[in-house]
C-alpha atoms as a PDB file:
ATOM      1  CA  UNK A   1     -32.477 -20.538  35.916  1.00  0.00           C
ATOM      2  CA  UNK A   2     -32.398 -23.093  33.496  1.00  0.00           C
ATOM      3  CA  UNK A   3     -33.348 -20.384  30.381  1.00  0.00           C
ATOM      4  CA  UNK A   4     -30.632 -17.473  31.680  1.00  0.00           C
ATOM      5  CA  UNK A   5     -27.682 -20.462  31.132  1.00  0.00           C
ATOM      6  CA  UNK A   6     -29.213 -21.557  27.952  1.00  0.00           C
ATOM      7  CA  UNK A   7     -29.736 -17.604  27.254  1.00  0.00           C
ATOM      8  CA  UNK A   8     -26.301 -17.043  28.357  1.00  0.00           C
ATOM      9  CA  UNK A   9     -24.879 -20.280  26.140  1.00  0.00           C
ATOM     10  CA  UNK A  10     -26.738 -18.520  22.643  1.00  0.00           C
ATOM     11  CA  UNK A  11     -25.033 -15.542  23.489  1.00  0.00           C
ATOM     12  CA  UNK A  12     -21.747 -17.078  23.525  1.00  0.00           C
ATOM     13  CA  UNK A  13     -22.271 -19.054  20.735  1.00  0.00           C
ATOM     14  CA  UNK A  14     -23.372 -16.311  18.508  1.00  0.00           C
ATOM     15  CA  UNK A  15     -20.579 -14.359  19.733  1.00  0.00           C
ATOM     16  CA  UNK A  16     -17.795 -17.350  18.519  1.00  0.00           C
ATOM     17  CA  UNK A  17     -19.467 -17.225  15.325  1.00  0.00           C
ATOM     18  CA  UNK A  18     -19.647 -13.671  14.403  1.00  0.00           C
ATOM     19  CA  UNK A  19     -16.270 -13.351  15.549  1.00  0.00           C
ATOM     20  CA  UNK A  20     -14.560 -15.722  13.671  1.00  0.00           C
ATOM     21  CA  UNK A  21     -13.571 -14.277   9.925  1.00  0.00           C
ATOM     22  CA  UNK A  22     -12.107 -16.722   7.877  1.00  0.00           C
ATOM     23  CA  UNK A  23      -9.640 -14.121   6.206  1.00  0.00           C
ATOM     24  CA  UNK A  24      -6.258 -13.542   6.481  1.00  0.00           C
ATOM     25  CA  UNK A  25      -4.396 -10.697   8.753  1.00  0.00           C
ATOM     26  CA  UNK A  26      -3.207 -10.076   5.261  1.00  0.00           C
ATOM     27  CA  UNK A  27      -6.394  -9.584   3.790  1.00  0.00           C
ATOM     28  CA  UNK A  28      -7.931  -7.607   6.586  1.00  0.00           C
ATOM     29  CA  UNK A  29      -5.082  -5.103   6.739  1.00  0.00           C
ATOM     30  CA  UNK A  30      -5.364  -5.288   2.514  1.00  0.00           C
ATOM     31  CA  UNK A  31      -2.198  -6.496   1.446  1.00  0.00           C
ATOM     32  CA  UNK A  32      -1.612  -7.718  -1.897  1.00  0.00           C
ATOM     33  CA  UNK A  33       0.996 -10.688  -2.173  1.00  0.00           C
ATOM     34  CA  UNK A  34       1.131 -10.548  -5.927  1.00  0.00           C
ATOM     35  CA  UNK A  35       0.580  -7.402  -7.238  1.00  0.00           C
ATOM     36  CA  UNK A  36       0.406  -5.983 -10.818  1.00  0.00           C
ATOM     37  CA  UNK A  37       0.997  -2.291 -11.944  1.00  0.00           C
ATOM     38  CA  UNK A  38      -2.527  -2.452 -13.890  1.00  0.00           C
ATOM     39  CA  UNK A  39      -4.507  -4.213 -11.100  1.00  0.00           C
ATOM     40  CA  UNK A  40      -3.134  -3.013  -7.929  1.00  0.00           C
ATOM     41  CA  UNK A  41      -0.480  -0.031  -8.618  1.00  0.00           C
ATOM     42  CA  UNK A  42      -2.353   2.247 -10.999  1.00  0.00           C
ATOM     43  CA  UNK A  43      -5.545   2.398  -9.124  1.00  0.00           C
ATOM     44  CA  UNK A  44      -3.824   3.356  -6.265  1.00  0.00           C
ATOM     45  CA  UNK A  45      -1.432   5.760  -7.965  1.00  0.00           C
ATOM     46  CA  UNK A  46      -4.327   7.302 -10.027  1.00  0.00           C
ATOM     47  CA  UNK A  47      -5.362   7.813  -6.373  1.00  0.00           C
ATOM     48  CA  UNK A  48      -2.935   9.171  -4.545  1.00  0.00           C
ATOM     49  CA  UNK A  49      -0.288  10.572  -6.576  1.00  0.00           C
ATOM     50  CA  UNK A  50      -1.270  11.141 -10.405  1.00  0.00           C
ATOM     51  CA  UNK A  51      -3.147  14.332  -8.776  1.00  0.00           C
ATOM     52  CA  UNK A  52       0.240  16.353  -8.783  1.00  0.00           C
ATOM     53  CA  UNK A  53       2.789  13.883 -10.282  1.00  0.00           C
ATOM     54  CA  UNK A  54       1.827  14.052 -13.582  1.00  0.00           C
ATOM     55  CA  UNK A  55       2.510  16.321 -16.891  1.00  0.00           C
ATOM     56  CA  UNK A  56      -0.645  18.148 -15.840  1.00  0.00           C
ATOM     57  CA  UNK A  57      -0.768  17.775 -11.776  1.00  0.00           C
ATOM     58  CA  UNK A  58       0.136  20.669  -9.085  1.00  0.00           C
ATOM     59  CA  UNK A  59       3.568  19.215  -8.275  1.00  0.00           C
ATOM     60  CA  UNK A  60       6.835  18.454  -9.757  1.00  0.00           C
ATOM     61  CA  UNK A  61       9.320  16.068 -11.024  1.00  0.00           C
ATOM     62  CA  UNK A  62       8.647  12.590 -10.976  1.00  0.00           C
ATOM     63  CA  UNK A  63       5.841  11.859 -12.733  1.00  0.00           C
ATOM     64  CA  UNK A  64       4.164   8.825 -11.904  1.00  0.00           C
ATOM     65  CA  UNK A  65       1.802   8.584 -14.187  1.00  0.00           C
ATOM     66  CA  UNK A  66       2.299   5.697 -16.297  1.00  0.00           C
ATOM     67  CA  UNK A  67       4.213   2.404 -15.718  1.00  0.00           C
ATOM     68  CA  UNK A  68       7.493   3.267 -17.546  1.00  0.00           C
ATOM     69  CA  UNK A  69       7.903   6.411 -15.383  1.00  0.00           C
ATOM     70  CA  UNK A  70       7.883   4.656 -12.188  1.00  0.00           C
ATOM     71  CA  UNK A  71       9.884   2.141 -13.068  1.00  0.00           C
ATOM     72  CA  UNK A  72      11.879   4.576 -14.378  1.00  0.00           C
ATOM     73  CA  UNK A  73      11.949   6.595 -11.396  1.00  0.00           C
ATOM     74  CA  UNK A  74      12.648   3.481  -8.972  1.00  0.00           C
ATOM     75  CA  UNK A  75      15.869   2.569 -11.121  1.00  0.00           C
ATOM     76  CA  UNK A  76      17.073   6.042 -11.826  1.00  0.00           C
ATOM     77  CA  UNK A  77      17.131   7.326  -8.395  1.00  0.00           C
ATOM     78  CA  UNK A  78      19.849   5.949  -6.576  1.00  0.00           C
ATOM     79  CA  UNK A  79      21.517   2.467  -6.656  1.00  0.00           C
ATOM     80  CA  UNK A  80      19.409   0.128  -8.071  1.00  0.00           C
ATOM     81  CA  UNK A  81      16.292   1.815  -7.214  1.00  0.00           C
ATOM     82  CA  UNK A  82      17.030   2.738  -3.300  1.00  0.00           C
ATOM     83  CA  UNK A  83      16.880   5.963  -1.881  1.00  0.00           C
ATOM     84  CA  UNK A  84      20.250   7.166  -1.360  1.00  0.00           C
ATOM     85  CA  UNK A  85      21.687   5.858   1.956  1.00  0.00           C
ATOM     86  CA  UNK A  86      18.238   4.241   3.206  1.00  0.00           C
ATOM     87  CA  UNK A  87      18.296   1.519   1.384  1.00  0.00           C
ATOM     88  CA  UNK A  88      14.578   1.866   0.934  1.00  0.00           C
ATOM     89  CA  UNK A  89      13.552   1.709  -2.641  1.00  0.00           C
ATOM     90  CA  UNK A  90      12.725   5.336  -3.634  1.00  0.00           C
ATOM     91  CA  UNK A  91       8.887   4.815  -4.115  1.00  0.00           C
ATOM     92  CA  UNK A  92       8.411   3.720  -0.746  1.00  0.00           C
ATOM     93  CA  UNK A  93      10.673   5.889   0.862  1.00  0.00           C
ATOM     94  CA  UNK A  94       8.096   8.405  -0.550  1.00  0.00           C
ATOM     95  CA  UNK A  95       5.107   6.764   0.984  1.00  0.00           C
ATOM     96  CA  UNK A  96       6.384   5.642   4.552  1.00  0.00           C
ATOM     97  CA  UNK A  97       7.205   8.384   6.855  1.00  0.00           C
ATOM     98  CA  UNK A  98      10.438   8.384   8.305  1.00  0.00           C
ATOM     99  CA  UNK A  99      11.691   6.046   6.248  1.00  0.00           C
ATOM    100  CA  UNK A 100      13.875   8.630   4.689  1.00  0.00           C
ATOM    101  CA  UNK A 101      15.127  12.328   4.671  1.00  0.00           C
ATOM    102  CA  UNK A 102      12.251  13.296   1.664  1.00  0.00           C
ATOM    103  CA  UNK A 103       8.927  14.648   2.535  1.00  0.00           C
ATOM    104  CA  UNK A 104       5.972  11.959   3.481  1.00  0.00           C
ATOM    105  CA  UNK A 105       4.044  11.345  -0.076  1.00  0.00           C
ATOM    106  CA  UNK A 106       1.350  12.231  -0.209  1.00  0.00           C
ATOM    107  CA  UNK A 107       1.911  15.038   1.552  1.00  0.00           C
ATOM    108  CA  UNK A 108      -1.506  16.666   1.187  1.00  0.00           C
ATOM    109  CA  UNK A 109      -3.132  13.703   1.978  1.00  0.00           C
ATOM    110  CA  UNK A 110      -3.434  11.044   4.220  1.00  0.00           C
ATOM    111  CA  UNK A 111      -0.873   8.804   4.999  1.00  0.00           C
ATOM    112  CA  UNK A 112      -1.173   4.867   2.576  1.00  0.00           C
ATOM    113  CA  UNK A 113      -2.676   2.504   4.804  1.00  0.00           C
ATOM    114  CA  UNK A 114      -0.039  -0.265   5.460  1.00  0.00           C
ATOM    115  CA  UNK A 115      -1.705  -2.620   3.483  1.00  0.00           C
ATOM    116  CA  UNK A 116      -0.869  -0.551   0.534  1.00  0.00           C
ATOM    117  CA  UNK A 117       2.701   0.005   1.372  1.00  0.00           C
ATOM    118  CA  UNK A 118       3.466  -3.685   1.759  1.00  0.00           C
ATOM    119  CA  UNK A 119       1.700  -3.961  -1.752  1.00  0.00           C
ATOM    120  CA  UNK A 120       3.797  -1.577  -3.076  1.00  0.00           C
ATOM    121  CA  UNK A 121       6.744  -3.270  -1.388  1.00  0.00           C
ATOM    122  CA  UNK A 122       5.249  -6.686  -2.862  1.00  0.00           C
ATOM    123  CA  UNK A 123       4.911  -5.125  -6.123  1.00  0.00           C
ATOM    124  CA  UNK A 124       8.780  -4.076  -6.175  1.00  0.00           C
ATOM    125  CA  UNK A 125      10.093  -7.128  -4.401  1.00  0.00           C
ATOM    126  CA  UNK A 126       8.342  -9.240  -7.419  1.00  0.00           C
ATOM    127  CA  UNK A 127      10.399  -7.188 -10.213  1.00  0.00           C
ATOM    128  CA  UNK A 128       7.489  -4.780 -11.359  1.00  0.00           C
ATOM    129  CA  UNK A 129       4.560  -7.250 -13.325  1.00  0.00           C
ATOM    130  CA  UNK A 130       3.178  -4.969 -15.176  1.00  0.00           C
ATOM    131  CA  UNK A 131      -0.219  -7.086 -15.969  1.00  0.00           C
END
């Protein structure tokens, strides 16, 4: 009797401890808080989007290929940067569905995790770092 408690008491113990995870919700769901284009936007663009928005991709106007054209984009489409009547900034009222009348980017593609909306989101909250 005595070794099915104590079995029982490892159990839970090893249970507590491979449980616990010492990281953020933020970091399991893979949100950057301070995000640069060159660290955390261009990998993901060069991803997800440069495919067809580019000089070379499949798809059309804008390209999003370098840092200047999505900054570019953001401030030249609609009022500072927001979708027209949203009030979502245009880049993610590409990426989040039904966040806006335009198509869901990318739209052969899976959905961005949240985690790299928010970034996004972080990124144009922050002003745009570039580096």
């Amino acid at each position: 009797m005595k070794n099915i408690k104590l079995i029982i008491v490892l159990m839970l113990g090893v249970a507590f401890f491979v449980s616990c995870d010492s990281r953020t919700q933020q970091d399991l769901e893979g949100i950057v808080s301070a995000p640069t284009y060159n660290k955390n936007i261009k990998p993901l663009m060069d991803s997800k989007c440069v495919n067809c928005h580019s000089q070379n991709g499949q798809g059309n106007f804008p390209e999003l290929d370098t840092y200047q054209n999505i900054v570019d984009y953001q401030l030249d489409n609609g009022a500072n940067g927001y979708s027209q009547g949203s009030g979502v900034p245009s880049l993610l009222c590409s990426v989040q569905s039904s966040s806006c009348t335009s198509d869901r980017m990318p739209k052969s593609d899976a959905p961005l995790s949240n985690g790299s909306i928010n970034t996004i989101k972080n990124w144009i909250e922050q002003g745009y770092v570039e580096n």
